[in-house]
N, C-alpha and C. Protein backbone atom coordinates (compact mmCIF):
# COMPACT_ATOMS: atom_id res chain seq x y z
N UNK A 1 0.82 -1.19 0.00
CA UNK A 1 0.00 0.00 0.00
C UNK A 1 0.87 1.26 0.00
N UNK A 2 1.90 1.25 0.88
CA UNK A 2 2.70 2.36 0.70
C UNK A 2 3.70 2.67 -0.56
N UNK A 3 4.16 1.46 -1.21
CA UNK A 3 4.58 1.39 -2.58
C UNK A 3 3.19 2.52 -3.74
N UNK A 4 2.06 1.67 -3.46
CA UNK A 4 1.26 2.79 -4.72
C UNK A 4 1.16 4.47 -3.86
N UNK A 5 0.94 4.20 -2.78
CA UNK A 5 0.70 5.54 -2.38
C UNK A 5 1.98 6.78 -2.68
N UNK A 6 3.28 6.10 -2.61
CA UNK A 6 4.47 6.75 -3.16
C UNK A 6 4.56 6.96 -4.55
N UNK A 7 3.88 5.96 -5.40
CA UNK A 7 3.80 6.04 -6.60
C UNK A 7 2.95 7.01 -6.97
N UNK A 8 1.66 7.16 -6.58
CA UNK A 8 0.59 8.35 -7.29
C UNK A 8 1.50 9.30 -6.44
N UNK A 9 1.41 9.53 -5.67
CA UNK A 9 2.84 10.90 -4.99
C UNK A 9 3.46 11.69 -6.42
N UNK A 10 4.54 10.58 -6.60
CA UNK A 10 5.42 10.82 -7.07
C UNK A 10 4.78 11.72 -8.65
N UNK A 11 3.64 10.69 -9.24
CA UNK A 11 3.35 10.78 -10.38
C UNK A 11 2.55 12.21 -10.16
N UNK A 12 1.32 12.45 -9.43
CA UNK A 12 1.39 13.74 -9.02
C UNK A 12 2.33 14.89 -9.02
N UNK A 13 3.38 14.77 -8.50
CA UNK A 13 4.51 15.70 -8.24
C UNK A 13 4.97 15.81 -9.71
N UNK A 14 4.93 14.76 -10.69
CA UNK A 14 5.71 15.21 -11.77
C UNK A 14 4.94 16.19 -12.37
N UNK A 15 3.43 16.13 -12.16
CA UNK A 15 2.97 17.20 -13.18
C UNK A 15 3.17 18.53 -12.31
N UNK A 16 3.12 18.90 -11.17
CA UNK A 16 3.17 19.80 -10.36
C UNK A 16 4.44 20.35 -10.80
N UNK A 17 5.78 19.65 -10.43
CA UNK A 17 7.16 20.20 -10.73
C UNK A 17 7.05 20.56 -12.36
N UNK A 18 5.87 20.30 -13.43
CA UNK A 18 6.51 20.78 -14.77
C UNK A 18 6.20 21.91 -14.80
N UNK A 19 4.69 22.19 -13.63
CA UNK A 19 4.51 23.47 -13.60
C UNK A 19 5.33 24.61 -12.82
N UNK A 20 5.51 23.83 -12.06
CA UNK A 20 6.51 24.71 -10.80
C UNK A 20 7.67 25.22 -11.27
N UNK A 21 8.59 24.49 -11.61
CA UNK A 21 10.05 24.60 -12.26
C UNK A 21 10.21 25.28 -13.14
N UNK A 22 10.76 26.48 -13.00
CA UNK A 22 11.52 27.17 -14.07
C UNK A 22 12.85 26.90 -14.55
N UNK A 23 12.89 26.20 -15.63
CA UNK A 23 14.22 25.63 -15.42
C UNK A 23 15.11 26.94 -16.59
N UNK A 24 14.51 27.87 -16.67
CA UNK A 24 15.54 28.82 -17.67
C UNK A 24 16.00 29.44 -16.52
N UNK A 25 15.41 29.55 -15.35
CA UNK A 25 15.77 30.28 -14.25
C UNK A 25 17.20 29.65 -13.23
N UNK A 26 17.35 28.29 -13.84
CA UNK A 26 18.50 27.53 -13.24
C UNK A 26 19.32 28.17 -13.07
N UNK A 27 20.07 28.45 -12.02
CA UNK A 27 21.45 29.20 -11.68
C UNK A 27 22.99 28.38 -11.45
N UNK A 28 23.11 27.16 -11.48
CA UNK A 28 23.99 26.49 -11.75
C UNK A 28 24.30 24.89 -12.61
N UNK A 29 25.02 23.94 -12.56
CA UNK A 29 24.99 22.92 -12.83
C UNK A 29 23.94 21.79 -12.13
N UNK A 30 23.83 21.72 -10.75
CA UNK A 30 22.89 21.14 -10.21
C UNK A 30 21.80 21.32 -10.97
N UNK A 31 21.72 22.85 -10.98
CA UNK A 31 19.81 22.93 -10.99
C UNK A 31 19.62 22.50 -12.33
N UNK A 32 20.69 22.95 -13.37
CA UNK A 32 20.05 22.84 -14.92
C UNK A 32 20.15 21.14 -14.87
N UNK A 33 21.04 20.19 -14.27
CA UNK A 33 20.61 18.92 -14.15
C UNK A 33 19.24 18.45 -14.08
N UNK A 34 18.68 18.69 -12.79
CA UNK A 34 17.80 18.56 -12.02
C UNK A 34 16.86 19.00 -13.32
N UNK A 35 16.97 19.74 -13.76
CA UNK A 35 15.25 20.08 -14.85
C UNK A 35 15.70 19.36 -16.13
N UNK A 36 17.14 18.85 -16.74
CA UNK A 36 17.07 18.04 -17.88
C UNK A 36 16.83 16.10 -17.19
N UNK A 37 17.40 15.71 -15.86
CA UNK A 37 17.23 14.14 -16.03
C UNK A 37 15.55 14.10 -15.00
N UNK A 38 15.26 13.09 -15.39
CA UNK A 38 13.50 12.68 -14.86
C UNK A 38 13.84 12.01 -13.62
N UNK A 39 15.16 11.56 -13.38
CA UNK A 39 15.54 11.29 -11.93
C UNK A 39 15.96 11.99 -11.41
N UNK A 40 17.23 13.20 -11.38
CA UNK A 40 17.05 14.05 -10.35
C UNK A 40 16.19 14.83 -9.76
N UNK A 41 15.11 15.03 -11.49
CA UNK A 41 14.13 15.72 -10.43
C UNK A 41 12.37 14.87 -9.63
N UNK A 42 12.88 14.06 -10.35
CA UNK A 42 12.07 13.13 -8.70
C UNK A 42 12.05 13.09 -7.51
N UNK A 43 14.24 12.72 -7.45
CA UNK A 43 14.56 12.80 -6.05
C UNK A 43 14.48 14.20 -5.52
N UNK A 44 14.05 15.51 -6.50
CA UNK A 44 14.10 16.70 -6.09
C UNK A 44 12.47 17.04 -5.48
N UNK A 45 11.99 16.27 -5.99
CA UNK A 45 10.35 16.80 -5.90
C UNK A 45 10.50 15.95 -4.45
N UNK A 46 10.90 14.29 -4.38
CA UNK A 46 10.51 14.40 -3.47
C UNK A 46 11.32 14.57 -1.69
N UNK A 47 12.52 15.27 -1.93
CA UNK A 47 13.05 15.38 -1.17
C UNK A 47 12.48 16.93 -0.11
N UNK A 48 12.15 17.65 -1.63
CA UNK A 48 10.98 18.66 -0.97
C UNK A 48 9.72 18.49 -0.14
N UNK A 49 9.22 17.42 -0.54
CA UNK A 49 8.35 16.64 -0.14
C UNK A 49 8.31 16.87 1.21
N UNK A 50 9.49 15.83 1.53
CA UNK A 50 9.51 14.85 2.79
C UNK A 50 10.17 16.02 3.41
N UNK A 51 10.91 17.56 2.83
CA UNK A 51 11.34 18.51 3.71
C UNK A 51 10.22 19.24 4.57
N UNK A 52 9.05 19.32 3.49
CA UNK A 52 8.05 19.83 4.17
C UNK A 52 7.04 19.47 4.78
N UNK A 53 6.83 17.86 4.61
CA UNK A 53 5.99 17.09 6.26
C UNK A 53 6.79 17.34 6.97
N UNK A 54 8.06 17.04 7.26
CA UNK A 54 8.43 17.46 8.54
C UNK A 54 8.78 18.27 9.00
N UNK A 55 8.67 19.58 8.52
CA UNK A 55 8.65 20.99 8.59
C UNK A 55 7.29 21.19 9.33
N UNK A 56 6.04 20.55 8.73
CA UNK A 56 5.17 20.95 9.21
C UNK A 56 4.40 19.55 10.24
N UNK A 57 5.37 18.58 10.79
CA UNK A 57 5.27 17.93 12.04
C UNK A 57 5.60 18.52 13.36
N UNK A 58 5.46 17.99 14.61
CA UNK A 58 5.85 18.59 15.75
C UNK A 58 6.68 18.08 16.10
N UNK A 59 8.00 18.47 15.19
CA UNK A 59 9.50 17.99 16.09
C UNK A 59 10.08 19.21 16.94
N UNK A 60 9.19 20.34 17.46
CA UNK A 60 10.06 21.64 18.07
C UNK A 60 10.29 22.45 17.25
N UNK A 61 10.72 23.68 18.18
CA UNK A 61 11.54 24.70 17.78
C UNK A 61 12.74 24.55 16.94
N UNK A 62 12.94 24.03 18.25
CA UNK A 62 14.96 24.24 17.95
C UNK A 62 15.36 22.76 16.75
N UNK A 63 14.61 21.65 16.88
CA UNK A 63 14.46 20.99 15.69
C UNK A 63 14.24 21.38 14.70
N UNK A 64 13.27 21.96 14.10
CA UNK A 64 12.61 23.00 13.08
C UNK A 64 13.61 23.65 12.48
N UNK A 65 14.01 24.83 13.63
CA UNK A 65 15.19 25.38 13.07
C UNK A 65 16.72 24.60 12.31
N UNK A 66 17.40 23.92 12.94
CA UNK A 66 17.83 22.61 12.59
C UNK A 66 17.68 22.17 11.42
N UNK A 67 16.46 21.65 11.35
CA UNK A 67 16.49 21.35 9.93
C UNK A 67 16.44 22.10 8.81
N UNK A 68 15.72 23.27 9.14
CA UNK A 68 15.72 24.71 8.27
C UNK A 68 17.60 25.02 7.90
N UNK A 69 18.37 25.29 8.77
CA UNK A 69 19.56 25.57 8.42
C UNK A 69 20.24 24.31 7.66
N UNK A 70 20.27 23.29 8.16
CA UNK A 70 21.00 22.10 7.48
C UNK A 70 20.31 21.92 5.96
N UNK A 71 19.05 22.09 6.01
CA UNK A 71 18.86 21.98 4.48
C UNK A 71 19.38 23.62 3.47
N UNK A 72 19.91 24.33 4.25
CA UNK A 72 20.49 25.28 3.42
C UNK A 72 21.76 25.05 3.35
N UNK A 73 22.26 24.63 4.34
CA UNK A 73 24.12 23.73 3.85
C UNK A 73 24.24 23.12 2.90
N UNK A 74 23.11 22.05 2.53
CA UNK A 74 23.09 20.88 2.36
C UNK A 74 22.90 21.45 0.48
N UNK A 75 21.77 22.40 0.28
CA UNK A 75 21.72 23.29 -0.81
C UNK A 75 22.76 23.65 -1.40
N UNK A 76 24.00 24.10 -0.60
CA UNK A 76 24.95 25.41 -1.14
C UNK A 76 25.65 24.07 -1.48
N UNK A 77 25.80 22.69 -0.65
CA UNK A 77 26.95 21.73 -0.71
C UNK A 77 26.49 20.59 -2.47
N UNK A 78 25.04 20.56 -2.82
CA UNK A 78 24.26 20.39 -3.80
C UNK A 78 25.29 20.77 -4.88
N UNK A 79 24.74 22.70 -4.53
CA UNK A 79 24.86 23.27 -5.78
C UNK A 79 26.30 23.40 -6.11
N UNK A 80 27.53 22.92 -5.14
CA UNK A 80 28.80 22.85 -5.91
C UNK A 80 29.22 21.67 -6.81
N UNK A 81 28.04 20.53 -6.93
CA UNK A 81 28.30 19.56 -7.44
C UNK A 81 28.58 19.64 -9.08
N UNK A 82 29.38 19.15 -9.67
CA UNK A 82 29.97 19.59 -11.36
C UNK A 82 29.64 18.33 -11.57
N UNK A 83 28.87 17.33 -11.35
CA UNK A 83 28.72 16.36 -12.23
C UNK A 83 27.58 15.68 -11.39
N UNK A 84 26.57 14.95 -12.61
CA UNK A 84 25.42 13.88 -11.97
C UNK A 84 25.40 12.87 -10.89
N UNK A 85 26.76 12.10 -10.85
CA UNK A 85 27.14 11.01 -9.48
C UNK A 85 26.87 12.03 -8.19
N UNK A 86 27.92 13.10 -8.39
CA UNK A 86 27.46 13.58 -6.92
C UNK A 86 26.80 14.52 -6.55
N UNK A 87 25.32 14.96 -7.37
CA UNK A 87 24.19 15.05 -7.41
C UNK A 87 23.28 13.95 -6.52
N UNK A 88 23.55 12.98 -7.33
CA UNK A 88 22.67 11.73 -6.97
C UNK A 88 23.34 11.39 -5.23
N UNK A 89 24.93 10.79 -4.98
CA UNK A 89 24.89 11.04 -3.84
C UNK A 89 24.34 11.54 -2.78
N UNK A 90 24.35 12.92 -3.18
CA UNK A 90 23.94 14.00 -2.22
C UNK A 90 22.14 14.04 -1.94
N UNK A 91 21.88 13.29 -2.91
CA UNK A 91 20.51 13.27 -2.82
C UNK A 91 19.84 12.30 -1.53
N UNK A 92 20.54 10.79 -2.15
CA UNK A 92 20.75 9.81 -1.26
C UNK A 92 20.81 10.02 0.15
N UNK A 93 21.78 11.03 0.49
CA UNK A 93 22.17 10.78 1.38
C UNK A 93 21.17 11.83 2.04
N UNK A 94 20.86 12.77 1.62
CA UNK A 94 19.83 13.93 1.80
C UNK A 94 18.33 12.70 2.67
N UNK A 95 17.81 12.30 1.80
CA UNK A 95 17.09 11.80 1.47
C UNK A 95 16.66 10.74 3.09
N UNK A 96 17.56 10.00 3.19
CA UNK A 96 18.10 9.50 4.36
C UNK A 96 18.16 9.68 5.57
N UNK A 97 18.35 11.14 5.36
CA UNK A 97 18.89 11.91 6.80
C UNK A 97 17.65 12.63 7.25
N UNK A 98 16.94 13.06 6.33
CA UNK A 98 16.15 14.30 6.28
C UNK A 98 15.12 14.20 7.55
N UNK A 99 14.44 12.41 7.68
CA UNK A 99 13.29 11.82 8.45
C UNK A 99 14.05 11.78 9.32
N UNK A 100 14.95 12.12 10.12
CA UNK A 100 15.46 11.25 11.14
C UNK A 100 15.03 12.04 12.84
N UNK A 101 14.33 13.18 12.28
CA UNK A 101 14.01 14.24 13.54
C UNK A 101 13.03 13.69 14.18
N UNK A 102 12.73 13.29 15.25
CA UNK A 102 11.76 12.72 16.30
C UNK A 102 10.79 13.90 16.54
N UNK A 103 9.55 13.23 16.31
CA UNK A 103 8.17 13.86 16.10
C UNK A 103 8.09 14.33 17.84
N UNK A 104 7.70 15.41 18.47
CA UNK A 104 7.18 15.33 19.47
C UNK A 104 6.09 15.00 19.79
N UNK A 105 5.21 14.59 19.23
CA UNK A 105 3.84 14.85 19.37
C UNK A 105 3.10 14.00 17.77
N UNK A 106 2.21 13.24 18.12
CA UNK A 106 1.56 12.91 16.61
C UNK A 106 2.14 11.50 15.94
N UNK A 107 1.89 11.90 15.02
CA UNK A 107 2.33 10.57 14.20
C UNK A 107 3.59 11.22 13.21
N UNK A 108 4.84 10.24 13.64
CA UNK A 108 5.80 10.93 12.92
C UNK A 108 5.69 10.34 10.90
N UNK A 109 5.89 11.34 9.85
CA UNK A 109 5.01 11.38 8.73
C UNK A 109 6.31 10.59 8.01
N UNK A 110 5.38 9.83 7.11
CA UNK A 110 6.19 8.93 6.10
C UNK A 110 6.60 9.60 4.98
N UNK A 111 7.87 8.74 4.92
CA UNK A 111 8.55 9.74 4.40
C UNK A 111 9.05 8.87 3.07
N UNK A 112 9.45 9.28 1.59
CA UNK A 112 9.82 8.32 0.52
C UNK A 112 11.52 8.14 0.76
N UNK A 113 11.77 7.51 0.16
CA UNK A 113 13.02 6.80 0.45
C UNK A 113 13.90 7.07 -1.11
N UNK A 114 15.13 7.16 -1.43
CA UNK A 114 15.69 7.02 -2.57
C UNK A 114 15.39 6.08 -3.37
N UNK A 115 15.51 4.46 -2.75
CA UNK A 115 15.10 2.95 -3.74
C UNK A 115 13.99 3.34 -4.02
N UNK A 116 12.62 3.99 -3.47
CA UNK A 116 11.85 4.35 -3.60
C UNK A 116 11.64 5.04 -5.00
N UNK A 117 12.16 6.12 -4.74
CA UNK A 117 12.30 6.78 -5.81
C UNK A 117 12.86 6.36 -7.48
N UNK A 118 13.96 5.81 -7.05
CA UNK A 118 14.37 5.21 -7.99
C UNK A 118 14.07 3.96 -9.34
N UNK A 119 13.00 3.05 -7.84
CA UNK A 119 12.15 2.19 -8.46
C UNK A 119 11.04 2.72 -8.86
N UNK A 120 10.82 3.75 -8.51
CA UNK A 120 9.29 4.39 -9.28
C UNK A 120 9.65 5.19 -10.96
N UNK A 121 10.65 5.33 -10.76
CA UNK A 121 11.43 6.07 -11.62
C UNK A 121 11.64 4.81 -12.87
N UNK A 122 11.89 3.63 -12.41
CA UNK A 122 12.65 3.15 -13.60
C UNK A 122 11.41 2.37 -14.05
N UNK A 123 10.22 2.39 -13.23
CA UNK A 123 9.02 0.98 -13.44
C UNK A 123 8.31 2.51 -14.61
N UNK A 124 8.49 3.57 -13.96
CA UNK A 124 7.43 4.95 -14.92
C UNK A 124 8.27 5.06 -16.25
N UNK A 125 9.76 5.06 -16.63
CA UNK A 125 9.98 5.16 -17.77
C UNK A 125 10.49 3.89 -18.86
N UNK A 126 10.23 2.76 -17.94
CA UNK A 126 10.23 1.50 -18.93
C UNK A 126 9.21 1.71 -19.54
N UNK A 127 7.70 1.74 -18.56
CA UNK A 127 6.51 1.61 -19.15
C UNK A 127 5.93 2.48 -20.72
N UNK A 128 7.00 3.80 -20.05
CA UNK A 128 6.95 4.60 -21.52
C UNK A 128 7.44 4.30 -22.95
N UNK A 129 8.68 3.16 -22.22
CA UNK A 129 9.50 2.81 -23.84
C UNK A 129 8.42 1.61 -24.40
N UNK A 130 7.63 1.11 -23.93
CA UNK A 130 6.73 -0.31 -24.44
C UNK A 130 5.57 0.56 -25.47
């Protein structure tokens, strides 16, 4: 169940990000990546995603904040990347880390995973080559 529910997610998000994304507006190598391959910007849609359930869970203040600053490190450390591997790395590892803040309160929110991503990614553009 959580496999399709990640899947319409994802497939959702792609039409959202074609609208969202300005990709003439790209300001470096990352970003113009990110709007030419259909996998970085998956792992981009949904790394936003999963930034903003738990942005808007009850892990605290000073958590909150926390994660607010580290995902701007984590941005600037992105956008020095000169090539796709460590793009994708950084995603991974992004990706990974991002859930790891303990909910105070509630149900802490599910979050997609890279294999995740990846397998949704490769099952959505086989289906296209048939």
């Amino acid at each position: 169940m959580k496999k399709t529910i990640s899947t319409f997610i994802l497939f959702s998000l792609s039409a959202l990000h074609a609208q969202a994304s300005d990709c003439s507006k790209a300001r470096n190598f990352a970003e113009t990546e990110i709007c030419k391959d259909h996998l970085l910007s998956a792992l981009d849609m949904t790394l936003n995603r999963n930034y903003r359930v738990m942005m808007a869970s009850d892990i605290g203040t000073v958590a909150r904040k926390n994660l607010s600053a580290s995902q701007r490190l984590w941005l600037q450390e992105r956008n020095r990347c000169k090539d796709k591997e460590c793009i994708t790395t950084l995603y991974k590892r992004r990706l990974a880390d991002i859930c790891d803040y303990p909910v105070i309160a509630g149900v802490h929110p599910v979050c997609d995973e890279f294999n995740d991503v990846v397998e949704n990614d490769l099952q959505r553009h086989d289906g296209e080559k048939r």
